[in-house]
Protein backbone atom coordinates (compact mmCIF):
# COMPACT_ATOMS: atom_id res chain seq x y z
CA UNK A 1 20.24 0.96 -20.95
CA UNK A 2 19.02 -0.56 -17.83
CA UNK A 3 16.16 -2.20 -19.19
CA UNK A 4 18.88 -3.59 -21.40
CA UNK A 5 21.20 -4.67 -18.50
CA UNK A 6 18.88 -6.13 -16.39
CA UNK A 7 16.78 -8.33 -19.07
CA UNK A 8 13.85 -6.52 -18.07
CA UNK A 9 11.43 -7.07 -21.18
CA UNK A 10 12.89 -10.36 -21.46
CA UNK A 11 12.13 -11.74 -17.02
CA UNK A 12 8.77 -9.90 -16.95
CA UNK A 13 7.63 -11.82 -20.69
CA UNK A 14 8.29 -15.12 -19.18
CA UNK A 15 6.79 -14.16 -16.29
CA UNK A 16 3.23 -13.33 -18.27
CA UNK A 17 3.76 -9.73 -16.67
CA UNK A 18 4.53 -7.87 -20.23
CA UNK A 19 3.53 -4.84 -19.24
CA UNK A 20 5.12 -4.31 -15.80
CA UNK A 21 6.83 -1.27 -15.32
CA UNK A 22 9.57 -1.76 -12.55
CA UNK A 23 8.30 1.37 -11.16
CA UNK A 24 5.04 -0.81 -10.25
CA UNK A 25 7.55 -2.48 -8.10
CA UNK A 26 7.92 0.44 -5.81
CA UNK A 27 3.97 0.38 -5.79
CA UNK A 28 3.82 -2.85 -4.52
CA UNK A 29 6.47 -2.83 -2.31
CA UNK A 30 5.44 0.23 -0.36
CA UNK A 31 1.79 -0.98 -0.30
CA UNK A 32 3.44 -4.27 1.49
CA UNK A 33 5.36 -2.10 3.99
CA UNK A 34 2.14 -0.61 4.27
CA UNK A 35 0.40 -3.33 5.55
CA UNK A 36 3.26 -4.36 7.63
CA UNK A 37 2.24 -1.61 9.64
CA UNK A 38 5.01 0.87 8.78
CA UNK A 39 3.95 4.66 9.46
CA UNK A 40 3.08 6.22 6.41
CA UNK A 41 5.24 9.15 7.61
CA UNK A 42 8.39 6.84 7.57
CA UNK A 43 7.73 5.31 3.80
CA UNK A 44 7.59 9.07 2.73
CA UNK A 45 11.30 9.38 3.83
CA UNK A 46 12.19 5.64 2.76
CA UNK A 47 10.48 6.71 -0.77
CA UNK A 48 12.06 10.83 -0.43
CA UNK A 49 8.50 12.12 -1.18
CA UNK A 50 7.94 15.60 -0.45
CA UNK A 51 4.78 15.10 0.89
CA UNK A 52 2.26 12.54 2.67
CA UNK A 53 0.18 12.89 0.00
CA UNK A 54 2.06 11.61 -2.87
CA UNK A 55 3.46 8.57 -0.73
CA UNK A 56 -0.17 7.91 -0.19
CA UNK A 57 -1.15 8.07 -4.04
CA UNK A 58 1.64 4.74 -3.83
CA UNK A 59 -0.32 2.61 -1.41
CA UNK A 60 -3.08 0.49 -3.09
CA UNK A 61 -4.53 -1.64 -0.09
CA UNK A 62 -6.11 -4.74 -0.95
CA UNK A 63 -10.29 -5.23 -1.29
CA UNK A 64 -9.87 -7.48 2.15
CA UNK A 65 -7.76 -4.85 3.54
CA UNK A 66 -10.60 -2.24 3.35
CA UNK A 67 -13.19 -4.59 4.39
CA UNK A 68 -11.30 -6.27 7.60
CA UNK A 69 -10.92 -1.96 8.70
CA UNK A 70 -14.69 -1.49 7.83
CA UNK A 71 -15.65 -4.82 10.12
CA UNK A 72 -12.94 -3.31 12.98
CA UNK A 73 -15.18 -0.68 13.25
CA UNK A 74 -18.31 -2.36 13.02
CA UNK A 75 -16.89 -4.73 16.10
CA UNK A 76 -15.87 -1.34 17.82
CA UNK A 77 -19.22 0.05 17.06
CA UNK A 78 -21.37 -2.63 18.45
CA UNK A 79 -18.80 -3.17 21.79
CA UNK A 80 -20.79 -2.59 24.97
CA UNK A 81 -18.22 0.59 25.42
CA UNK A 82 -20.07 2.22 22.85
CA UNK A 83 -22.28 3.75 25.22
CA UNK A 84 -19.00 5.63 25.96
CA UNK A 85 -18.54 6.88 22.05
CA UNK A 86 -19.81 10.71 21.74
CA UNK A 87 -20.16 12.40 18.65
CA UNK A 88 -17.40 15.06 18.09
């Protein structure tokens, strides 16, 4: 009925996005809320998750996402504080 209503199969053709699934849409837009830097613990109440762990099966960060972290801690790594870092 909704996919009816709303066009759906019809927006998403034109588009060249046939097989978008508006429920990808909540993917993406919790990934970009993500990124924003809103708590995962607050998009599992915006989304009404149960639990962390399904909110986090949502979030699909980017391949530049993962690499700026991984050179964050390189930079931390190689600071001259890092004298200060102690195993744990």
């Amino acid at each position: 009925m909704l996919r009816d209503a709303t066009h759906w199969d019809e927006v998403v053709g034109k588009l060249g996005y046939e097989h978008l699934r508006r429920h990808d849409l909540r993917h993406t837009g919790l990934t970009w809320k993500a990124d924003a830097s809103v708590p995962v613990h607050h998009l599992r109440k915006i989304t009404g998750h149960g639990s962390l762990t399904t909110t986090q099966r949502y979030l699909h960060p980017d391949k530049q996402a993962v690499t700026d972290a991984g050179d964050l801690l390189t930079k931390h790594l190689r600071s001259p504080r890092r004298a200060n870092l102690k195993a744990v």
